[in-house]
PDB file of N, CA and C in Angstrom:
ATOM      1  N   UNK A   1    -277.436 -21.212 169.543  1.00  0.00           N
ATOM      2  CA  UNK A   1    -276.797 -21.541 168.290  1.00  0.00           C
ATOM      3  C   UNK A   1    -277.873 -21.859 167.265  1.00  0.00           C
ATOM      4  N   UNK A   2    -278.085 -21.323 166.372  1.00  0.00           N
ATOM      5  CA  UNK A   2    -278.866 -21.612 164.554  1.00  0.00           C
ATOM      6  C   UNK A   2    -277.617 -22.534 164.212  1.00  0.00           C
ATOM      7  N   UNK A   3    -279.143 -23.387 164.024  1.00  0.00           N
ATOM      8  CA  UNK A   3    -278.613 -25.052 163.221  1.00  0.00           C
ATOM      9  C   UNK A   3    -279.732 -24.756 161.492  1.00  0.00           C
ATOM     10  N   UNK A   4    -278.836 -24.375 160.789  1.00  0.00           N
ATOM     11  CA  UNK A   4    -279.665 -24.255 159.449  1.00  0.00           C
ATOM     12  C   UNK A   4    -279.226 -25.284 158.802  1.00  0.00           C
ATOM     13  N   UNK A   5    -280.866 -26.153 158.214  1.00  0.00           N
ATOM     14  CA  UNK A   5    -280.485 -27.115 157.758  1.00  0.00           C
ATOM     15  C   UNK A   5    -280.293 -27.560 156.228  1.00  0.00           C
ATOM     16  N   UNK A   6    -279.169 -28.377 155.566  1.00  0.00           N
ATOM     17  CA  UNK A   6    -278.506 -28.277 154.413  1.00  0.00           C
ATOM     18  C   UNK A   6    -279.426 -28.413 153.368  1.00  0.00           C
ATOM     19  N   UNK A   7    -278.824 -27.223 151.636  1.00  0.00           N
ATOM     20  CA  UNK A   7    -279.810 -27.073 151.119  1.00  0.00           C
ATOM     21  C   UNK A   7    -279.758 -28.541 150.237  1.00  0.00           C
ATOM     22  N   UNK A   8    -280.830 -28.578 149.938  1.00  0.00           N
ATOM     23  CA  UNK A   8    -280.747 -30.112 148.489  1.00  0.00           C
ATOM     24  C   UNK A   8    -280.010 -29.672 147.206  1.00  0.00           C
ATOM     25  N   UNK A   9    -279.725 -30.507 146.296  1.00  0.00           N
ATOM     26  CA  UNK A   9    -278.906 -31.805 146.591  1.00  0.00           C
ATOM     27  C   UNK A   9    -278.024 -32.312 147.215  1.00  0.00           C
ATOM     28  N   UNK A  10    -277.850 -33.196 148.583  1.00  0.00           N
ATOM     29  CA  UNK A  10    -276.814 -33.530 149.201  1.00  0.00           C
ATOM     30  C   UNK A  10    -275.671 -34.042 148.401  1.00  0.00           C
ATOM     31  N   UNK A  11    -274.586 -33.593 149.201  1.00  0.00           N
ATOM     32  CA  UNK A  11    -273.337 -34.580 148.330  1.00  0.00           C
ATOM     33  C   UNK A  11    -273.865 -36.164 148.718  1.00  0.00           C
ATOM     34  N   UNK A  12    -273.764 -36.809 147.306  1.00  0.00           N
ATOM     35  CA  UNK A  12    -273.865 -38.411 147.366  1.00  0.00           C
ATOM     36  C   UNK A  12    -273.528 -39.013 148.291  1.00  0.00           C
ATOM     37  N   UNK A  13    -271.746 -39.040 148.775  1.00  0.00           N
ATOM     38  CA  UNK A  13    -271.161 -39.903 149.578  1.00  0.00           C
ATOM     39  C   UNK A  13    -271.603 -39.578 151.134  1.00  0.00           C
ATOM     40  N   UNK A  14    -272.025 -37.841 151.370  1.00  0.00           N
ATOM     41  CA  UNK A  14    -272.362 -37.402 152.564  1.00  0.00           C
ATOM     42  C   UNK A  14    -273.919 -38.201 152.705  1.00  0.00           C
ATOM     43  N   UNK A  15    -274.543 -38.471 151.506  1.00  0.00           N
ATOM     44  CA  UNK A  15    -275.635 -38.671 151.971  1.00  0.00           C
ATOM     45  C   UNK A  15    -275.750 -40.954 152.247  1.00  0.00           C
ATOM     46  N   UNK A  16    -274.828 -41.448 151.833  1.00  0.00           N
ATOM     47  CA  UNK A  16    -274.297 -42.256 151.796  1.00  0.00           C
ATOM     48  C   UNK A  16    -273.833 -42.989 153.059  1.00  0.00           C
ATOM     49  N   UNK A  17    -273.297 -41.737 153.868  1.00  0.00           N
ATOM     50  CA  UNK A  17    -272.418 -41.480 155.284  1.00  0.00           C
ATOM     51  C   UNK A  17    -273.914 -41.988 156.257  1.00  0.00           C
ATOM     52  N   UNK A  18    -274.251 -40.726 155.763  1.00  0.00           N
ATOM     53  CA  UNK A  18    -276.003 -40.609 156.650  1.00  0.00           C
ATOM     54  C   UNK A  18    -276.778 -41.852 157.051  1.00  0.00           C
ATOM     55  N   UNK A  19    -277.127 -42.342 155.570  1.00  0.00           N
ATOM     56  CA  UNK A  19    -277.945 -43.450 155.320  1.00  0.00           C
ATOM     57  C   UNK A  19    -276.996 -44.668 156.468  1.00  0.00           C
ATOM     58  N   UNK A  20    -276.031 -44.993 155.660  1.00  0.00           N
ATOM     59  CA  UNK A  20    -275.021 -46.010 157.077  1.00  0.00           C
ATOM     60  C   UNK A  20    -275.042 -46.092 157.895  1.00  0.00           C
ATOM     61  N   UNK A  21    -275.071 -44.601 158.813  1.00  0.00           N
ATOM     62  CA  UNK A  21    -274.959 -44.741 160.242  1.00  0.00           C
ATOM     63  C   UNK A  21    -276.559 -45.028 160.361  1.00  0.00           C
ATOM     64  N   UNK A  22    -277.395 -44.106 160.287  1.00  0.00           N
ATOM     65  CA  UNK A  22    -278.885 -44.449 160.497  1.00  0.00           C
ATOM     66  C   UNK A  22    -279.485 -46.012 160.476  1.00  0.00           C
ATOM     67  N   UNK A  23    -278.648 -46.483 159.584  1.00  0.00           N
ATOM     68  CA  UNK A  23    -278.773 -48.265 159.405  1.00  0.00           C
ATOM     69  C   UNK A  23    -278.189 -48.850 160.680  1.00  0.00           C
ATOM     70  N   UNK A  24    -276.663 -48.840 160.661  1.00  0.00           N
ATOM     71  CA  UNK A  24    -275.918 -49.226 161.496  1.00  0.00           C
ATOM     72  C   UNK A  24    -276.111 -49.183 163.041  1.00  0.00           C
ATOM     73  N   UNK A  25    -277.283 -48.210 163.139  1.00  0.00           N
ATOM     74  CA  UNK A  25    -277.698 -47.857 164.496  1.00  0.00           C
ATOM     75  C   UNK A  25    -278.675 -48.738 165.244  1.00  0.00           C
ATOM     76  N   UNK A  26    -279.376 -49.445 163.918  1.00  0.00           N
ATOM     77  CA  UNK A  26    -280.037 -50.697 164.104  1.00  0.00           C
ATOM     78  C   UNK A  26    -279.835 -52.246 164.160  1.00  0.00           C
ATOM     79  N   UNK A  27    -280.263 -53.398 165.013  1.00  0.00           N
ATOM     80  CA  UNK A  27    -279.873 -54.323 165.119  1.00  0.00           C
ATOM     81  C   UNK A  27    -279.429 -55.152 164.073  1.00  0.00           C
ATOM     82  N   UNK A  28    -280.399 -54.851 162.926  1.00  0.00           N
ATOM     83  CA  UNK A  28    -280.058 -55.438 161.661  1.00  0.00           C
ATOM     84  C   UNK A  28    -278.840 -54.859 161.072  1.00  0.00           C
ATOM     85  N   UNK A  29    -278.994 -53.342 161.185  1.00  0.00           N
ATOM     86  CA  UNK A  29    -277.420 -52.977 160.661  1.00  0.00           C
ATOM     87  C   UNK A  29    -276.352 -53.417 161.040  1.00  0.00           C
ATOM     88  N   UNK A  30    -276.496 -53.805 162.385  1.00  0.00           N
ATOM     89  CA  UNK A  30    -275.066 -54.154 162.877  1.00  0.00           C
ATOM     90  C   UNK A  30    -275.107 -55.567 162.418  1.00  0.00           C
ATOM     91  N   UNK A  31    -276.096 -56.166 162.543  1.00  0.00           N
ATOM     92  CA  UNK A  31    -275.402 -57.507 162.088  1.00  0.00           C
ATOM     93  C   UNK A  31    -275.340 -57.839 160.850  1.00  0.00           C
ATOM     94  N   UNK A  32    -276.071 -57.056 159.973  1.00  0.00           N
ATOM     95  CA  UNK A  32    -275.387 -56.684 157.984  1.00  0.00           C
ATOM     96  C   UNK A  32    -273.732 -56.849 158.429  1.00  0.00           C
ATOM     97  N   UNK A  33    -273.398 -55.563 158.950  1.00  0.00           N
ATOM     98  CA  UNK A  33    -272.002 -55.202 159.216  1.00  0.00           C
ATOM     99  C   UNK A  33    -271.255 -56.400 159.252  1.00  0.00           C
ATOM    100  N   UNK A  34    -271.860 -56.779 160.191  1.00  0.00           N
ATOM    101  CA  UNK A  34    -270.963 -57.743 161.171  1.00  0.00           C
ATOM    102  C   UNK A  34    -270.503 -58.998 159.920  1.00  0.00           C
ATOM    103  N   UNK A  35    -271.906 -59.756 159.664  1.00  0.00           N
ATOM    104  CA  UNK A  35    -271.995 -60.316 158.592  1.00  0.00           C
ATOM    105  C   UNK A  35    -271.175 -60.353 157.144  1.00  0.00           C
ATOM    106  N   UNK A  36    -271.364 -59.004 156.342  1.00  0.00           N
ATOM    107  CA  UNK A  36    -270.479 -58.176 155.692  1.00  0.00           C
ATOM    108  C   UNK A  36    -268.601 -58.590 155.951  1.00  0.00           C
ATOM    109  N   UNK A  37    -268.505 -57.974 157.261  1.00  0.00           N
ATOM    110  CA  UNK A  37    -266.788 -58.202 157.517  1.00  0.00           C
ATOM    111  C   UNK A  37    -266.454 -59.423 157.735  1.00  0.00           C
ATOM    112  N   UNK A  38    -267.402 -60.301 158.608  1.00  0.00           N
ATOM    113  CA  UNK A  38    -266.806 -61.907 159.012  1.00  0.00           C
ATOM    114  C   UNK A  38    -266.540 -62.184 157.190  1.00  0.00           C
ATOM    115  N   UNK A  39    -267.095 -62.340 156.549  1.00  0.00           N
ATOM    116  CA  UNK A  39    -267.715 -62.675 155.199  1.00  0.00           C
ATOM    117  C   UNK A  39    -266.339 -62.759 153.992  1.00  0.00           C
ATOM    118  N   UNK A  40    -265.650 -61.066 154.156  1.00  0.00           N
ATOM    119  CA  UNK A  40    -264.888 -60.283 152.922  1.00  0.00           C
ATOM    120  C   UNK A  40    -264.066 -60.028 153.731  1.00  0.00           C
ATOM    121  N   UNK A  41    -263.426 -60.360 154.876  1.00  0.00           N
ATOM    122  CA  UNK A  41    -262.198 -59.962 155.746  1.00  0.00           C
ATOM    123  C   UNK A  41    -261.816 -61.074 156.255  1.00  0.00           C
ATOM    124  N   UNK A  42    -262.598 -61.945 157.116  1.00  0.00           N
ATOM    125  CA  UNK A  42    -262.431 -63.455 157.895  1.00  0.00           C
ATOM    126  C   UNK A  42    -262.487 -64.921 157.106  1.00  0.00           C
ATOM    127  N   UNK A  43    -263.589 -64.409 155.780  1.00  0.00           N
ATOM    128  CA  UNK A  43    -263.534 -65.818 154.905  1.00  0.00           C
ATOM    129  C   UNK A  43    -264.700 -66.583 155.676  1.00  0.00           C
ATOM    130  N   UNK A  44    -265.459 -66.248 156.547  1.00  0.00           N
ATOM    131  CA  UNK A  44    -266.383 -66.594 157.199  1.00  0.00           C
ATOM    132  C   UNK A  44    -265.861 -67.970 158.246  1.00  0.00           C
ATOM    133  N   UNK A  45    -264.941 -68.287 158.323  1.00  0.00           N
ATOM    134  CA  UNK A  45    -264.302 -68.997 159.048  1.00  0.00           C
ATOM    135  C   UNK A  45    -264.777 -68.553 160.772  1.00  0.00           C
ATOM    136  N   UNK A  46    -265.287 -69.394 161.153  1.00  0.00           N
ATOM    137  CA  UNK A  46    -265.549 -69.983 162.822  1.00  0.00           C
ATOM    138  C   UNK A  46    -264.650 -69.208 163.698  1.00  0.00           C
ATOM    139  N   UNK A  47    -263.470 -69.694 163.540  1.00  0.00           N
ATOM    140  CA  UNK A  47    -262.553 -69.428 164.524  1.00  0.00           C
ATOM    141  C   UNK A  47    -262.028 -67.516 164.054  1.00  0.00           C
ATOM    142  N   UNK A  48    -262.358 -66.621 164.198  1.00  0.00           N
ATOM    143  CA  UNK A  48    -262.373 -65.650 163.295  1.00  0.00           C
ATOM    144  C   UNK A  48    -263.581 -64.940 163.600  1.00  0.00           C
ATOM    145  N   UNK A  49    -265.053 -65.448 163.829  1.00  0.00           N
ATOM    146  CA  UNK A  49    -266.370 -64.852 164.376  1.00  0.00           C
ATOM    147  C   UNK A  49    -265.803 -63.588 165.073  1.00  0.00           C
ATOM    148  N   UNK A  50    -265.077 -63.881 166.442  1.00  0.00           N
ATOM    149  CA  UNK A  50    -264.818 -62.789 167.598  1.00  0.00           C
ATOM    150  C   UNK A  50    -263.767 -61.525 166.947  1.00  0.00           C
ATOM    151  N   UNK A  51    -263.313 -61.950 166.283  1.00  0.00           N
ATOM    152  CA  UNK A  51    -262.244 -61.021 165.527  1.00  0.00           C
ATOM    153  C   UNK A  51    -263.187 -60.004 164.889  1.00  0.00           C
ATOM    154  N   UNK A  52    -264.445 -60.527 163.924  1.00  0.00           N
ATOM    155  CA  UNK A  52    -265.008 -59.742 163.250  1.00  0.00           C
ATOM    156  C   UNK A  52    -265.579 -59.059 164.009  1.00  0.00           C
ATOM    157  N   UNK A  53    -266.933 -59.359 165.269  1.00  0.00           N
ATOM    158  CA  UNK A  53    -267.547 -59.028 166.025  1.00  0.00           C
ATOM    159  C   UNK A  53    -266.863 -57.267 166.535  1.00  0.00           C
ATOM    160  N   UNK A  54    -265.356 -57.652 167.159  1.00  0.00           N
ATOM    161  CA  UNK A  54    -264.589 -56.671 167.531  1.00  0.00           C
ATOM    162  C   UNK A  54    -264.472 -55.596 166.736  1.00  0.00           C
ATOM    163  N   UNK A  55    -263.893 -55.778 165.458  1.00  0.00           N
ATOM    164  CA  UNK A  55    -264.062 -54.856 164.588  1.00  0.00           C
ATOM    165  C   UNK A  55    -264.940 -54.188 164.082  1.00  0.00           C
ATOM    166  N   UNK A  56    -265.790 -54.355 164.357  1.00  0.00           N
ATOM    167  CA  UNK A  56    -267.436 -53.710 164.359  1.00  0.00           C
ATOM    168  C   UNK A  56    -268.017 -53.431 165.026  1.00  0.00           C
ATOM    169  N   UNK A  57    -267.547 -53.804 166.454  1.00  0.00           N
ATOM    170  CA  UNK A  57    -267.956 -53.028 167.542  1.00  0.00           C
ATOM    171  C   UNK A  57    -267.196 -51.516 167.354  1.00  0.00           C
ATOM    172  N   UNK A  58    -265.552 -51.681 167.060  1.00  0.00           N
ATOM    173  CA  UNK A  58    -264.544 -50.591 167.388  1.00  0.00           C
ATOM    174  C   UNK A  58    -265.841 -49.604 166.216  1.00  0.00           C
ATOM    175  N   UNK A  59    -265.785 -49.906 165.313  1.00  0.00           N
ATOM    176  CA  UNK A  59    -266.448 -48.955 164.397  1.00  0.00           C
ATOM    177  C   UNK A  59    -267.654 -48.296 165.066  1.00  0.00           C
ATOM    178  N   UNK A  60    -268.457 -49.331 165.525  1.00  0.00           N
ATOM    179  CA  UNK A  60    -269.333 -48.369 166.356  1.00  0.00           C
ATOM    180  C   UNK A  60    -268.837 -47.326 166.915  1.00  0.00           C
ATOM    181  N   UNK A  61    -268.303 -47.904 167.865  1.00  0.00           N
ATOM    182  CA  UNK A  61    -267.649 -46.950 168.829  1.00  0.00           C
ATOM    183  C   UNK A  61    -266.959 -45.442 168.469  1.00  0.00           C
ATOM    184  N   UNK A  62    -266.355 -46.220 167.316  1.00  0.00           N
ATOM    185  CA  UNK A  62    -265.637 -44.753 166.825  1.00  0.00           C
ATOM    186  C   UNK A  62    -266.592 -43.660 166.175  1.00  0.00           C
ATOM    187  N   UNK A  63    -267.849 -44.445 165.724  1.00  0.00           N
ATOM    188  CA  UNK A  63    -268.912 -43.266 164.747  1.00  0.00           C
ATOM    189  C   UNK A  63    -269.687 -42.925 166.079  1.00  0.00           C
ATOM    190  N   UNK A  64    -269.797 -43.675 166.551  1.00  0.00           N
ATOM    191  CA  UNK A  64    -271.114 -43.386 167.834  1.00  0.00           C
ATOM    192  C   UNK A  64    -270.249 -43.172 169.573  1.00  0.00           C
ATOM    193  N   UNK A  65    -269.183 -43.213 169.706  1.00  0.00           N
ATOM    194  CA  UNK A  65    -268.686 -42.848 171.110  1.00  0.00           C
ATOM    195  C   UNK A  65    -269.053 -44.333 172.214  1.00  0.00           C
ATOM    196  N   UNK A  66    -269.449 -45.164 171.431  1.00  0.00           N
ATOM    197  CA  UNK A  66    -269.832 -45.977 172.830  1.00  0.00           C
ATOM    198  C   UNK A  66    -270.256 -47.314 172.010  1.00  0.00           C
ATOM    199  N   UNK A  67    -269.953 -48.446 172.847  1.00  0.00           N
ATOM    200  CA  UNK A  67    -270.045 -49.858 172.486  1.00  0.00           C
ATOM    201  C   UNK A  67    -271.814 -50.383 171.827  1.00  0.00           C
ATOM    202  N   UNK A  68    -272.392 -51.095 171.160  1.00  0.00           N
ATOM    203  CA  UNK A  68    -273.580 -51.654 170.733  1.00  0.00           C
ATOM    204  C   UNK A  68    -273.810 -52.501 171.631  1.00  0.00           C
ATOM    205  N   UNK A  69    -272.892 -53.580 171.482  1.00  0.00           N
ATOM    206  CA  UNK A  69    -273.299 -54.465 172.695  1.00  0.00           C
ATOM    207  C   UNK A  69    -272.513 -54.419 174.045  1.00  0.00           C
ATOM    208  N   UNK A  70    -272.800 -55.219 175.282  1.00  0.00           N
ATOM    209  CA  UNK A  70    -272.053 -55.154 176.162  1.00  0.00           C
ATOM    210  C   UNK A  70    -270.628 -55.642 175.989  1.00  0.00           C
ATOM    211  N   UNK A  71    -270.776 -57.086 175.538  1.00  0.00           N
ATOM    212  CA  UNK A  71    -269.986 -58.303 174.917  1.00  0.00           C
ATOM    213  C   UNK A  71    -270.395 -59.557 174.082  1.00  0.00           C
ATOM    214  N   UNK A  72    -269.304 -59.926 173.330  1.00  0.00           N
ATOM    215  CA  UNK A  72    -269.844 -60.945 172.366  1.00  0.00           C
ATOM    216  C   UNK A  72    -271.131 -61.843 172.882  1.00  0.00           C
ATOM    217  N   UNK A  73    -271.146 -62.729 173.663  1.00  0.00           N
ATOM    218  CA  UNK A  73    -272.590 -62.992 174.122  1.00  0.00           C
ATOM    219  C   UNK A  73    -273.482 -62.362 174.115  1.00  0.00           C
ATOM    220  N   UNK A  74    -273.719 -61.388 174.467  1.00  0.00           N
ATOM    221  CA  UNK A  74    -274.984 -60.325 174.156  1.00  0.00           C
ATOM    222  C   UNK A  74    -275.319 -60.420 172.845  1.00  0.00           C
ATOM    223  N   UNK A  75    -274.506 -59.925 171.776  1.00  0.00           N
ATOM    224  CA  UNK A  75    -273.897 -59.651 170.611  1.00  0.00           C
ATOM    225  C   UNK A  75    -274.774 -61.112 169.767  1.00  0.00           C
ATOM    226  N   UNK A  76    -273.951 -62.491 170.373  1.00  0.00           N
ATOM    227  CA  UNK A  76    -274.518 -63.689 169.865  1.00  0.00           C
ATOM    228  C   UNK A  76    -276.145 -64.554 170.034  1.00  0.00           C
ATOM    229  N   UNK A  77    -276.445 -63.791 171.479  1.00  0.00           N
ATOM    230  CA  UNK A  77    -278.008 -63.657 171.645  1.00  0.00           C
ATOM    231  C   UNK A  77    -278.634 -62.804 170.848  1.00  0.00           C
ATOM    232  N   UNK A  78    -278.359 -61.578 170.468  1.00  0.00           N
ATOM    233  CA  UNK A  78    -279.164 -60.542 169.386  1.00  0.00           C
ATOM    234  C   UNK A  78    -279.608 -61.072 168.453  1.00  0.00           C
ATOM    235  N   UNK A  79    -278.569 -61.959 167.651  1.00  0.00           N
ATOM    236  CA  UNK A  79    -278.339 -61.815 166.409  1.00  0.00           C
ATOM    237  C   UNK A  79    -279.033 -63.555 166.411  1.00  0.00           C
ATOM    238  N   UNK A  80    -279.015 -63.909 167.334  1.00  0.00           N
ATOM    239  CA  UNK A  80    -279.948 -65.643 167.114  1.00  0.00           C
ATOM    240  C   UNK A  80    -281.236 -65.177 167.565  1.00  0.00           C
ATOM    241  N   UNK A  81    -281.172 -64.076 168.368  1.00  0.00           N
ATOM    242  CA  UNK A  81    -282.943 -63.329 168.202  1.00  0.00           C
ATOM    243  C   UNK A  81    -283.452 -63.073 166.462  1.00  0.00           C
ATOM    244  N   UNK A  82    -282.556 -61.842 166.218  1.00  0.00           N
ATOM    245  CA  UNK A  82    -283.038 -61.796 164.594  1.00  0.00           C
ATOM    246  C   UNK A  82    -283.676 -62.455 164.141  1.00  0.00           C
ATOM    247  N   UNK A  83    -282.304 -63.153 163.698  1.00  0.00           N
ATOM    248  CA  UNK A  83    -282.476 -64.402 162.970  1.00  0.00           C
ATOM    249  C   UNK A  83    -283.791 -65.266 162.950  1.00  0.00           C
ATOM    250  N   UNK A  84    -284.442 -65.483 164.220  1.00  0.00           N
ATOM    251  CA  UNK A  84    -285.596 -66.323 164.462  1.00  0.00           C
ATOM    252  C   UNK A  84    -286.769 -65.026 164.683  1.00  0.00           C
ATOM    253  N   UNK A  85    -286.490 -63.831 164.560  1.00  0.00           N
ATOM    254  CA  UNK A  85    -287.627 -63.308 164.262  1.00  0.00           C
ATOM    255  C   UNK A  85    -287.721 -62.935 162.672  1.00  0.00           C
ATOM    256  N   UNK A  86    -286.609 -63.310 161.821  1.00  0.00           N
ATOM    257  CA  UNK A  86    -287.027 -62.630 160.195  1.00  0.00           C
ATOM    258  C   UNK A  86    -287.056 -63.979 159.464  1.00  0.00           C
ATOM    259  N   UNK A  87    -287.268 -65.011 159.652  1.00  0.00           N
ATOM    260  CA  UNK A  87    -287.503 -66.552 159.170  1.00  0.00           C
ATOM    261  C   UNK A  87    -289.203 -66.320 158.820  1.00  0.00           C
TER     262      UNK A  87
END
């Protein structure tokens, strides 16, 4: 199969699409994400964390076929890694 690759200028939003997932694929992306939805969906409210977590896993899943983390613990170790490595 010829994979010819697209000519320039990309469509904006396709290139938009691109940029996201390429982010999202990274630890920081996911926890932008994560961050992002607890934030403008949950109100950042505590009780609500696991709700967001979920919903951003499903998204993974649905762009990428397969989970980021194992489970929220994993998930809550990552992201207190970050955190204490970008201080």
């Amino acid at each position: 199969m010829k994979l010819d690759h697209p000519k320039s200028p990309f469509d904006a939003s396709a290139r938009e699409w691109v940029d996201f997932c390429l982010d999202f694929q990274t630890v920081a992306g996911f926890i932008a994400v994560f961050e992002q939805t607890w934030k403008e969906e949950f109100s950042s409210l505590e009780k609500h964390k696991g709700a967001s977590y979920e919903k951003v896993e499903k998204l993974y899943s649905h762009l990428f076929g397969q989970r980021r983390y194992n489970d929220r613990e994993v998930f809550y170790s990552a992201r207190s890694r970050h955190y204490k490595q970008t201080r």
